[in-house]
PDB file of N, CA and C in Angstrom:
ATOM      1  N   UNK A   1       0.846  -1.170   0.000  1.00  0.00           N
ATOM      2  CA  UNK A   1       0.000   0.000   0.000  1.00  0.00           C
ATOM      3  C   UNK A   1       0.901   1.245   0.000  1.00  0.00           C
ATOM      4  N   UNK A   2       0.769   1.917  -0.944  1.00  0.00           N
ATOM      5  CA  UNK A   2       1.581   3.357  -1.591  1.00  0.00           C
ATOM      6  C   UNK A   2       0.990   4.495   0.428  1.00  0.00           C
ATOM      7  N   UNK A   3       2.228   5.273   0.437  1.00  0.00           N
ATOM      8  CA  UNK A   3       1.776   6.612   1.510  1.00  0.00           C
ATOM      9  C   UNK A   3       0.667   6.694   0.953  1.00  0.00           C
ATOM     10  N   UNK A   4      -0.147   7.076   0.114  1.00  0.00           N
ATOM     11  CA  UNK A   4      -0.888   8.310  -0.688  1.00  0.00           C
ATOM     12  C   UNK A   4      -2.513   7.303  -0.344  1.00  0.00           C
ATOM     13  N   UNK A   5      -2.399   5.929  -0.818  1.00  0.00           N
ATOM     14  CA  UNK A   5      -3.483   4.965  -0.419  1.00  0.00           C
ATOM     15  C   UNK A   5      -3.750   5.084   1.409  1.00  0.00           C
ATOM     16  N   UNK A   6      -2.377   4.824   1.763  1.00  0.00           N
ATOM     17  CA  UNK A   6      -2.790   5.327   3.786  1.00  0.00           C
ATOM     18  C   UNK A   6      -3.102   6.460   3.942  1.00  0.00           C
ATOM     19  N   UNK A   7      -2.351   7.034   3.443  1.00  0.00           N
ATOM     20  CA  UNK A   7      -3.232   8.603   4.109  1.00  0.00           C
ATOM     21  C   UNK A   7      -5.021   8.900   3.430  1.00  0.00           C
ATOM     22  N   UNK A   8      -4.883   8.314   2.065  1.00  0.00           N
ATOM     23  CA  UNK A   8      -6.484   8.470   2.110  1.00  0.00           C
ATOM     24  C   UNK A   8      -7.349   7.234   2.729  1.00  0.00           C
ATOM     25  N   UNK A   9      -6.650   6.649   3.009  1.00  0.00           N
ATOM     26  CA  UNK A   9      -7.441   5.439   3.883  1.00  0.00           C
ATOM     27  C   UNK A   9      -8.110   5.900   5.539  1.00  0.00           C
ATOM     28  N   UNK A  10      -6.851   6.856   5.512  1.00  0.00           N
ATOM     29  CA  UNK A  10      -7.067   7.642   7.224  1.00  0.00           C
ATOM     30  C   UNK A  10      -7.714   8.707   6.962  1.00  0.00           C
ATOM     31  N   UNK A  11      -8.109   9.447   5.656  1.00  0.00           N
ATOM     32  CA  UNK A  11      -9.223  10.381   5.483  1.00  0.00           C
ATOM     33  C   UNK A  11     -10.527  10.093   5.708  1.00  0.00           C
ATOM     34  N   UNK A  12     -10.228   8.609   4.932  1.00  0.00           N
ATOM     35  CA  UNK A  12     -11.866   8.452   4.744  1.00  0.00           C
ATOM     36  C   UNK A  12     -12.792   7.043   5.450  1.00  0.00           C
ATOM     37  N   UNK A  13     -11.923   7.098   6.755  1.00  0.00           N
ATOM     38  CA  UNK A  13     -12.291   6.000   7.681  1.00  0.00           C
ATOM     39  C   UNK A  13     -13.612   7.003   8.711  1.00  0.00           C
ATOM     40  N   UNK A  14     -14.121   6.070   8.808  1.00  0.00           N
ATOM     41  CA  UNK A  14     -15.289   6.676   9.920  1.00  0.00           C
ATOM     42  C   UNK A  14     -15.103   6.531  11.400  1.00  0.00           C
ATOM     43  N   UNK A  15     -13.719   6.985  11.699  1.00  0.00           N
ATOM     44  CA  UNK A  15     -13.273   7.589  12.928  1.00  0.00           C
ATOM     45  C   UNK A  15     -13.560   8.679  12.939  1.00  0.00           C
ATOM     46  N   UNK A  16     -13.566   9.099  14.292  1.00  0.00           N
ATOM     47  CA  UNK A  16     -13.428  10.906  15.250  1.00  0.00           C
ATOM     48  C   UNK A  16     -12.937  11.652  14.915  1.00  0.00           C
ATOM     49  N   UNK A  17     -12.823  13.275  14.835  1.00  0.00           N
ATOM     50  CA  UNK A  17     -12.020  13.915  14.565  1.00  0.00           C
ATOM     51  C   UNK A  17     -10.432  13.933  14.758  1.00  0.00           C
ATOM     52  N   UNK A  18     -10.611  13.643  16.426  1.00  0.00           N
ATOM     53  CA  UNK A  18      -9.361  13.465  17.037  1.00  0.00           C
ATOM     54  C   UNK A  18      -8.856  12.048  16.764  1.00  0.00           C
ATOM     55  N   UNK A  19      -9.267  10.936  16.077  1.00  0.00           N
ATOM     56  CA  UNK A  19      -9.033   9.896  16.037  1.00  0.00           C
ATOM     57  C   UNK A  19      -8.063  10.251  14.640  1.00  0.00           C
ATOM     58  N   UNK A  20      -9.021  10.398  13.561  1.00  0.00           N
ATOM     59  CA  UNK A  20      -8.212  10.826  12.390  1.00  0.00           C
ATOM     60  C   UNK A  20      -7.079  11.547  12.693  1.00  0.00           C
ATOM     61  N   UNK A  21      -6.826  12.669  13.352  1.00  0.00           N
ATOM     62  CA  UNK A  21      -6.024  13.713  13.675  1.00  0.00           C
ATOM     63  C   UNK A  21      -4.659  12.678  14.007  1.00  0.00           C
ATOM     64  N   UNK A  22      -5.315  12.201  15.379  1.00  0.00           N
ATOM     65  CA  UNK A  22      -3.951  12.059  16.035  1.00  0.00           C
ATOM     66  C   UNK A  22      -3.237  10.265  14.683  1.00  0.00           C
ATOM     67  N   UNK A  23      -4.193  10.035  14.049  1.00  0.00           N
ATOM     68  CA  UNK A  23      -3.298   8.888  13.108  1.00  0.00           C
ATOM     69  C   UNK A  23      -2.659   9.630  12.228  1.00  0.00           C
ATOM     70  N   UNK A  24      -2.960  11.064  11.309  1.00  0.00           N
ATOM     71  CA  UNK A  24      -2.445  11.803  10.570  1.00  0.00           C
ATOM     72  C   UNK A  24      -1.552  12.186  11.220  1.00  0.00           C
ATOM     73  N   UNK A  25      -1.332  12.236  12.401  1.00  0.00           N
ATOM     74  CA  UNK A  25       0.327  13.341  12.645  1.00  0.00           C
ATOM     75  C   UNK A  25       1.212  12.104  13.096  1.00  0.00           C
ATOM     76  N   UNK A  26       0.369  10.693  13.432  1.00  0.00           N
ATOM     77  CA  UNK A  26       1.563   9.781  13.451  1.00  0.00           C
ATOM     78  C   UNK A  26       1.807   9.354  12.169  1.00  0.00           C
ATOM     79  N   UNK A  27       1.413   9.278  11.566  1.00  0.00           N
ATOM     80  CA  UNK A  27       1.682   9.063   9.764  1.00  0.00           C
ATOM     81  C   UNK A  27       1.995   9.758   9.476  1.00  0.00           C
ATOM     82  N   UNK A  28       2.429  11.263   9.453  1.00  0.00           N
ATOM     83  CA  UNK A  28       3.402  12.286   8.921  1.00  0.00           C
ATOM     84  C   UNK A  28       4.607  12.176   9.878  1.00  0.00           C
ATOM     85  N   UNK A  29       4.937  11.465  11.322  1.00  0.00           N
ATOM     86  CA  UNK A  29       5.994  11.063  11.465  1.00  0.00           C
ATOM     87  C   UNK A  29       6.637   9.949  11.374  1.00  0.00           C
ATOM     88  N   UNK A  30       6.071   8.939  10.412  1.00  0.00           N
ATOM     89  CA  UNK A  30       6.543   8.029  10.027  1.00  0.00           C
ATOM     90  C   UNK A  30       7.786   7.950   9.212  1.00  0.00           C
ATOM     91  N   UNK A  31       8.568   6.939   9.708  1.00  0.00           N
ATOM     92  CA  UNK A  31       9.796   7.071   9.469  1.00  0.00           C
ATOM     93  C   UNK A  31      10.290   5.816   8.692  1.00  0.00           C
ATOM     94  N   UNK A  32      10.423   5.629   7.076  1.00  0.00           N
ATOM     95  CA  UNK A  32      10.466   4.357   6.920  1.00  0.00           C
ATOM     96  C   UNK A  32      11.346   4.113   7.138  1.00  0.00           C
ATOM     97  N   UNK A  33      12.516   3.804   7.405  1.00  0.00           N
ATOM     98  CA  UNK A  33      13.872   3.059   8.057  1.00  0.00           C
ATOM     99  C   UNK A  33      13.561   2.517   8.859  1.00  0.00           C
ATOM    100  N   UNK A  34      13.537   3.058   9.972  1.00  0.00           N
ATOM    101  CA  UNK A  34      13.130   2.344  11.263  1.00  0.00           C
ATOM    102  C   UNK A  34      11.629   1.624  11.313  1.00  0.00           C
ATOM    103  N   UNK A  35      10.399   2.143  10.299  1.00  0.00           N
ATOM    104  CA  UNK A  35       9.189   1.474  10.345  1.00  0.00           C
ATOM    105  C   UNK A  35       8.702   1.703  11.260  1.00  0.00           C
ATOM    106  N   UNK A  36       8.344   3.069  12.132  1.00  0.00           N
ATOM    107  CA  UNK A  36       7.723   3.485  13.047  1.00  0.00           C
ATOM    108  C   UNK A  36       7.523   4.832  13.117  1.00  0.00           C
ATOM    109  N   UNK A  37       6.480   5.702  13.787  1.00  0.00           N
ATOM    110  CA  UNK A  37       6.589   6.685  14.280  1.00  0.00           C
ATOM    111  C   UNK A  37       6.922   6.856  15.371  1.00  0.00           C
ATOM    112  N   UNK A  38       7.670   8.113  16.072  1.00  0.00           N
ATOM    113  CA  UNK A  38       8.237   8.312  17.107  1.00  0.00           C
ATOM    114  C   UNK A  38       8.427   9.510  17.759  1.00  0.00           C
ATOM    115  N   UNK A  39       6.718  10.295  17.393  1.00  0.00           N
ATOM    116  CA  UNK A  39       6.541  11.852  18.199  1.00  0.00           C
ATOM    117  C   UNK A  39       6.421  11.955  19.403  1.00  0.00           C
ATOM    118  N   UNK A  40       6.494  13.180  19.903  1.00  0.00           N
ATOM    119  CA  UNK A  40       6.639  13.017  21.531  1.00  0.00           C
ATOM    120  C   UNK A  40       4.872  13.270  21.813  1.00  0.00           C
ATOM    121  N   UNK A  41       4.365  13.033  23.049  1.00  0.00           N
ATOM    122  CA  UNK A  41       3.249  13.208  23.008  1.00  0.00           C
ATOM    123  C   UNK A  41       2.853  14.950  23.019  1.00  0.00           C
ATOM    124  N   UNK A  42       3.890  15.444  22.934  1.00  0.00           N
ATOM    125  CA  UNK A  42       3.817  16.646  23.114  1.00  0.00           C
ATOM    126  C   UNK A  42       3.979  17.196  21.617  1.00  0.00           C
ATOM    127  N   UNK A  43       4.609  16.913  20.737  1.00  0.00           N
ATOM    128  CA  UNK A  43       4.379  16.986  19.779  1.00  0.00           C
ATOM    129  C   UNK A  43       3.241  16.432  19.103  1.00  0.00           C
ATOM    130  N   UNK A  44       2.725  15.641  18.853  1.00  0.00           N
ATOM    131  CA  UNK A  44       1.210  15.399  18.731  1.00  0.00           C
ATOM    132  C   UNK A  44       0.198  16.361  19.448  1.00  0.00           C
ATOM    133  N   UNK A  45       0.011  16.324  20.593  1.00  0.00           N
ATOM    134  CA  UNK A  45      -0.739  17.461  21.089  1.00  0.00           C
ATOM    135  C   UNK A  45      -0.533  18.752  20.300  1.00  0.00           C
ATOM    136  N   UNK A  46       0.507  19.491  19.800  1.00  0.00           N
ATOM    137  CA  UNK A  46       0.569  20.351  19.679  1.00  0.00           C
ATOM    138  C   UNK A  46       0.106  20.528  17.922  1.00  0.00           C
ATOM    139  N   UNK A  47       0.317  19.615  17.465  1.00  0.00           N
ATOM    140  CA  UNK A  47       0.352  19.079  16.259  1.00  0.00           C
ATOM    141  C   UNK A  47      -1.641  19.200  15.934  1.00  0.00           C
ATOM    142  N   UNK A  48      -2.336  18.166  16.529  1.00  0.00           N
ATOM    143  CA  UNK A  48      -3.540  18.423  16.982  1.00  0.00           C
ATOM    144  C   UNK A  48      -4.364  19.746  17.443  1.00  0.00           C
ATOM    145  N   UNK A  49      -3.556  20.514  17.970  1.00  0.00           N
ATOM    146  CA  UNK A  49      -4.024  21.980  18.280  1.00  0.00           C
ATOM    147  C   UNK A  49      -4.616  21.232  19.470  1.00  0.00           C
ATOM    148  N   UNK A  50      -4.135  20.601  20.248  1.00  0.00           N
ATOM    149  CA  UNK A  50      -5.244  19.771  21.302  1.00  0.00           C
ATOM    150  C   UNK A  50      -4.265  20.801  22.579  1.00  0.00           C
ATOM    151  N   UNK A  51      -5.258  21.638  23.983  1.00  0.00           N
ATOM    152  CA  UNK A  51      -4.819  22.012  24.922  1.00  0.00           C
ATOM    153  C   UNK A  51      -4.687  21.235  26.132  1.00  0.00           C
ATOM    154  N   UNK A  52      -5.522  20.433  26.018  1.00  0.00           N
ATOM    155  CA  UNK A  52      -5.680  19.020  27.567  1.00  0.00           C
ATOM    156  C   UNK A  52      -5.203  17.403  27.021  1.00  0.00           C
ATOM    157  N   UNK A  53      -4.414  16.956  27.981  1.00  0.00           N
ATOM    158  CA  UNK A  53      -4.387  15.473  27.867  1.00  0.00           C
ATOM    159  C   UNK A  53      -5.369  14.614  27.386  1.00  0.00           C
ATOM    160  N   UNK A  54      -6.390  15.364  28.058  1.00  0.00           N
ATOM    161  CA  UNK A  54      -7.949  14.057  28.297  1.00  0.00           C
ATOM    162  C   UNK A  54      -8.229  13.680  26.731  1.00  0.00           C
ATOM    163  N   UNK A  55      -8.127  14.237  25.494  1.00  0.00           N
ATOM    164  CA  UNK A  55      -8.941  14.275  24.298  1.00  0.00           C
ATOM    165  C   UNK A  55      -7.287  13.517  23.648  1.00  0.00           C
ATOM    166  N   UNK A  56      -6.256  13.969  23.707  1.00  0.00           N
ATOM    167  CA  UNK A  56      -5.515  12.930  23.118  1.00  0.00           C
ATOM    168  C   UNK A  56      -5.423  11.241  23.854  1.00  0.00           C
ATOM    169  N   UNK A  57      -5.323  11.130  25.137  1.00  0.00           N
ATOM    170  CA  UNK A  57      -5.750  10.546  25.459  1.00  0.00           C
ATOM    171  C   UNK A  57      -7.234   9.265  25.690  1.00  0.00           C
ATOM    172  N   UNK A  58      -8.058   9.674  25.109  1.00  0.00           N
ATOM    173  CA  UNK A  58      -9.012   9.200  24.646  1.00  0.00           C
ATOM    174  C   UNK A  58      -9.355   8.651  22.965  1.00  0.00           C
ATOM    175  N   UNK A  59      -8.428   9.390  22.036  1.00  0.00           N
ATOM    176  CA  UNK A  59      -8.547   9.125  20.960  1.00  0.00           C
ATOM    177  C   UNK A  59      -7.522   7.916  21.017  1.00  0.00           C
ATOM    178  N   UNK A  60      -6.472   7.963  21.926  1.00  0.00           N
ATOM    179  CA  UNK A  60      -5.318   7.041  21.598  1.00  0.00           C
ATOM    180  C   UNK A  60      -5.720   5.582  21.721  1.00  0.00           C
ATOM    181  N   UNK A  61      -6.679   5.554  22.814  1.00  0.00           N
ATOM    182  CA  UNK A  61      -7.547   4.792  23.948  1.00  0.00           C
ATOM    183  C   UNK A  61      -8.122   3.975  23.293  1.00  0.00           C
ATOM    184  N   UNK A  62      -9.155   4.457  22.549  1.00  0.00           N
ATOM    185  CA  UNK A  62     -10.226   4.133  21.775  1.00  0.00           C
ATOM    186  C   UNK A  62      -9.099   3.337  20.343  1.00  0.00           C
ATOM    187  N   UNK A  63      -8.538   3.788  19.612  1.00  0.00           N
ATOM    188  CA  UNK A  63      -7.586   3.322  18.789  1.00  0.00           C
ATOM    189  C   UNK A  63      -7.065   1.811  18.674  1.00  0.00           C
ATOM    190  N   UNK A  64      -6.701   2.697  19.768  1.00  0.00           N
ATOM    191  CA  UNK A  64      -5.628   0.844  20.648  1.00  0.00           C
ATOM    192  C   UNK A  64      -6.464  -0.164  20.655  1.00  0.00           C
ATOM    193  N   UNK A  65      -7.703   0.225  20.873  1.00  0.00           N
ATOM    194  CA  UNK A  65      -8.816  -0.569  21.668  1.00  0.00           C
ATOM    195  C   UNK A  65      -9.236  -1.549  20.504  1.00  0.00           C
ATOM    196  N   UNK A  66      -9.639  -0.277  19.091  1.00  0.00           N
ATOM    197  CA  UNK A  66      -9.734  -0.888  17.937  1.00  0.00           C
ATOM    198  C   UNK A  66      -8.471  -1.800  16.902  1.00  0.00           C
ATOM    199  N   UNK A  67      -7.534  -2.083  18.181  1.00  0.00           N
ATOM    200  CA  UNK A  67      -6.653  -2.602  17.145  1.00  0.00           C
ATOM    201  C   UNK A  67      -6.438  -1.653  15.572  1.00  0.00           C
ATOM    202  N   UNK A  68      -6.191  -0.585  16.100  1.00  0.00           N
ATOM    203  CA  UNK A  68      -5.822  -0.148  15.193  1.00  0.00           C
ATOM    204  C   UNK A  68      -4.471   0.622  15.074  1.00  0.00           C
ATOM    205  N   UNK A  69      -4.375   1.343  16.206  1.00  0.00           N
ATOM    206  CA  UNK A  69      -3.397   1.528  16.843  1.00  0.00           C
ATOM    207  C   UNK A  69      -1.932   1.239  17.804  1.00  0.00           C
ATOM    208  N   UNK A  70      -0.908   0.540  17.512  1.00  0.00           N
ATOM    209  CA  UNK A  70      -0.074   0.043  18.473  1.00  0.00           C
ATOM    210  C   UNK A  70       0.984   1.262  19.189  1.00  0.00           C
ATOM    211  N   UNK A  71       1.075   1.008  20.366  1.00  0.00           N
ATOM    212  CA  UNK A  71       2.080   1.767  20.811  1.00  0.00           C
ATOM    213  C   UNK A  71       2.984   1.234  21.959  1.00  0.00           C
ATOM    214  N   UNK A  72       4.211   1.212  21.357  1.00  0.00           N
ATOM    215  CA  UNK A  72       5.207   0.464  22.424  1.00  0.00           C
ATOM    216  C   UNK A  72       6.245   1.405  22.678  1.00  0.00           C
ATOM    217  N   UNK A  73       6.159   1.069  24.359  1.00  0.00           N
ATOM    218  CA  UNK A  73       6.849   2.734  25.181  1.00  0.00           C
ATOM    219  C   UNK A  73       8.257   1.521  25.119  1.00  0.00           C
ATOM    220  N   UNK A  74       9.314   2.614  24.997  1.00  0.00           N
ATOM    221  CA  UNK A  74      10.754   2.471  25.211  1.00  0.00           C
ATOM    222  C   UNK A  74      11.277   2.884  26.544  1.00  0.00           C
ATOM    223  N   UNK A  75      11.402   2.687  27.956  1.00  0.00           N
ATOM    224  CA  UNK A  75      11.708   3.299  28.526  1.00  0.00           C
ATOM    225  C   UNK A  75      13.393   3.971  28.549  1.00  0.00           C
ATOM    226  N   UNK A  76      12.402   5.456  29.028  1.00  0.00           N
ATOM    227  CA  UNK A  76      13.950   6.421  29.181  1.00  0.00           C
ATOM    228  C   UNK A  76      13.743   6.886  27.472  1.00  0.00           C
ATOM    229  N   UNK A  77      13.175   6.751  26.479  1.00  0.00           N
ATOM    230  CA  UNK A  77      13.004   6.662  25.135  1.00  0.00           C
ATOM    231  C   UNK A  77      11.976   7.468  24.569  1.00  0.00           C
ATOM    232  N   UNK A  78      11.051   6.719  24.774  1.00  0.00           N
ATOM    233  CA  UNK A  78       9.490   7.088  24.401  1.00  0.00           C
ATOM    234  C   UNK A  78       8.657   6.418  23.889  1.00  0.00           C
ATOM    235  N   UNK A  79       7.668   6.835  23.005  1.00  0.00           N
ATOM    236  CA  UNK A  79       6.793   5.986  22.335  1.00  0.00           C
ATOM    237  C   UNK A  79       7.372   5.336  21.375  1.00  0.00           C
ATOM    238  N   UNK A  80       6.936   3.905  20.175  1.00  0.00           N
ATOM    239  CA  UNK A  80       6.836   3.839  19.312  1.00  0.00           C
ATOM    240  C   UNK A  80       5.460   3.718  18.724  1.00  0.00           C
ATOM    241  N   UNK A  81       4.813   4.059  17.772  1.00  0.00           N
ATOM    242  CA  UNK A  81       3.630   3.887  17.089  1.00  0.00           C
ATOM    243  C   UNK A  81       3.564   3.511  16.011  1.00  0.00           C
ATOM    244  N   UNK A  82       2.752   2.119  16.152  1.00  0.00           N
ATOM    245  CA  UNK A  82       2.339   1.611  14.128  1.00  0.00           C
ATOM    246  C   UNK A  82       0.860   1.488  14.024  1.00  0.00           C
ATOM    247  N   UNK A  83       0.543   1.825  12.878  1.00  0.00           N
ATOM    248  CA  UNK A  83      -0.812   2.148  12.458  1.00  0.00           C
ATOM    249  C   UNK A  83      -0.977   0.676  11.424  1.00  0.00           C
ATOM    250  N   UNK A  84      -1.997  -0.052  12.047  1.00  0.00           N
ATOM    251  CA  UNK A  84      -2.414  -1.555  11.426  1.00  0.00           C
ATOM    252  C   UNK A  84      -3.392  -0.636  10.040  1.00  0.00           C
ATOM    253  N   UNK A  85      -3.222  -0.723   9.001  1.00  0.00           N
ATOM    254  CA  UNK A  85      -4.005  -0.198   7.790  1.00  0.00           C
ATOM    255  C   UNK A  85      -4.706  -1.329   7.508  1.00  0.00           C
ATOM    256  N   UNK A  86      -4.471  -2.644   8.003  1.00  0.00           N
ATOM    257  CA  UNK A  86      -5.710  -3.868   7.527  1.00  0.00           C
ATOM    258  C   UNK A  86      -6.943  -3.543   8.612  1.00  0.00           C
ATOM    259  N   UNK A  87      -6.783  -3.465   9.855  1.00  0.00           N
ATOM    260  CA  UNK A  87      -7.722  -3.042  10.794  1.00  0.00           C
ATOM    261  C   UNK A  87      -8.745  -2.329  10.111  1.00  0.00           C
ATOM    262  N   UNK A  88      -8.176  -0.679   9.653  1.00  0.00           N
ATOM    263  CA  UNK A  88      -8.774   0.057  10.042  1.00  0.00           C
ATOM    264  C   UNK A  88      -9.631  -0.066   8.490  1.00  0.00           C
ATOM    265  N   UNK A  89      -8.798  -0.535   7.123  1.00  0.00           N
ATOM    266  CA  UNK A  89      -9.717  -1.203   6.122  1.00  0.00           C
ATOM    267  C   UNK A  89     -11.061  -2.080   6.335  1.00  0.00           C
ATOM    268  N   UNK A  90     -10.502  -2.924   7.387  1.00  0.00           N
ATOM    269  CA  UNK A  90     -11.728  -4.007   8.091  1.00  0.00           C
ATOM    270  C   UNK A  90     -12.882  -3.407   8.514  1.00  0.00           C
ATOM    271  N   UNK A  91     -12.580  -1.928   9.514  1.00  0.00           N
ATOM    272  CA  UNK A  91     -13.337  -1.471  10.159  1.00  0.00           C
ATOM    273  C   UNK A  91     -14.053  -0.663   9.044  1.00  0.00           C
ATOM    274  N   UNK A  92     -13.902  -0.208   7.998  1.00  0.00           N
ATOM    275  CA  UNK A  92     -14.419   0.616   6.875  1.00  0.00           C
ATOM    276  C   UNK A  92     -15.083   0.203   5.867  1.00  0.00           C
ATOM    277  N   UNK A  93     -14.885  -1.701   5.841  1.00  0.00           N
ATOM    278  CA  UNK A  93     -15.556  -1.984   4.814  1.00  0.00           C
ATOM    279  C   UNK A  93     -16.740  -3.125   6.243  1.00  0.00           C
ATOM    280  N   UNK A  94     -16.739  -2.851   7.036  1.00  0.00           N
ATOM    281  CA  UNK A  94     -17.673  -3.323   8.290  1.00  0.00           C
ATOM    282  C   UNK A  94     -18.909  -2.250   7.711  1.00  0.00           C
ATOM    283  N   UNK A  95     -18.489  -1.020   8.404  1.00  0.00           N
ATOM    284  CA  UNK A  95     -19.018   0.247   8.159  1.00  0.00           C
ATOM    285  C   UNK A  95     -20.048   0.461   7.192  1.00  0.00           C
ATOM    286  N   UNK A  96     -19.063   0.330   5.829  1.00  0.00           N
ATOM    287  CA  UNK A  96     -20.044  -0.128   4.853  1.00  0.00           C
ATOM    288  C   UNK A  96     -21.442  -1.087   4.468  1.00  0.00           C
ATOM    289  N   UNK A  97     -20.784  -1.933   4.836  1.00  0.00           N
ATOM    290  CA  UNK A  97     -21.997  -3.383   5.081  1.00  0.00           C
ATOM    291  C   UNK A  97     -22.889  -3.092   5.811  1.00  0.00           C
ATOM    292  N   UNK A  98     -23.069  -2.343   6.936  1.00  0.00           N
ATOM    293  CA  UNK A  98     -23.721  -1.737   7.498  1.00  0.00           C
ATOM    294  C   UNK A  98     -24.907  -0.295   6.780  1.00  0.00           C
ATOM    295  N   UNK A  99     -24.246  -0.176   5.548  1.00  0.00           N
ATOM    296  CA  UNK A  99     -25.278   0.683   4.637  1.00  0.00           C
ATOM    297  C   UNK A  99     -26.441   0.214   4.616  1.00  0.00           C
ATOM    298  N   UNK A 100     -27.617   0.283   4.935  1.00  0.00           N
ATOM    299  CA  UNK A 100     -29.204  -0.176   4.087  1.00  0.00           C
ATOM    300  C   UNK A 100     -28.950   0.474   2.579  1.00  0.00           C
ATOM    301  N   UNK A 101     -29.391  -0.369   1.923  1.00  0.00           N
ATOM    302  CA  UNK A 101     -29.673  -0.266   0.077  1.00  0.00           C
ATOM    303  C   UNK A 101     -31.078   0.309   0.475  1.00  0.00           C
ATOM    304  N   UNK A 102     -31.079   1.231  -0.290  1.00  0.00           N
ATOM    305  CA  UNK A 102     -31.897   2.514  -0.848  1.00  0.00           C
ATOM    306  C   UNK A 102     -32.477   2.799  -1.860  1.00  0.00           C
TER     307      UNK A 102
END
């Protein structure tokens, strides 16, 4: 899957504002060498225009929850973050099926 297919995959998923948000700024720090993102949470927040913990925190939450989101802390380090793109396909063509024909 080309960048250009993930990032419109993360446009046009029927996640949250802040859900979309905070996968777009970990996908603009994606780093292919290493195969991870690795912003600080403070950079995301800020990135987000988000002023309180509670709303990044909750989008991250919810994410994780959906298997969609992984995040593995390094201690002394920080985060790492990978974004499962089969998940969140799964969850979009769920979504769909869920249409009533009209």
């Amino acid at each position: 899957m080309t960048r250009f297919e993930q990032f419109n995959l993360i446009m046009d998923s029927n996640l949250t504002q802040n859900e979309k948000l905070l996968l777009l700024v970990i996908f603009r720090y994606y780093n292919t060498e290493k195969g991870y993102s690795y912003p600080t949470k403070e950079q995301i927040m800020k990135s987000m225009g988000l002023k309180n913990e509670s709303s990044y925190y909750k989008a991250k939450k919810n994410l994780e929850n959906n298997h969609i989101l992984f995040t593995k802390n390094i201690k002394g380090i920080g985060n790492q973050y990978y974004i499962n793109y089969n998940q969140l396909t799964k969850r979009m063509t769920l979504a769909e099926d869920e249409i009533p024909n009209l």
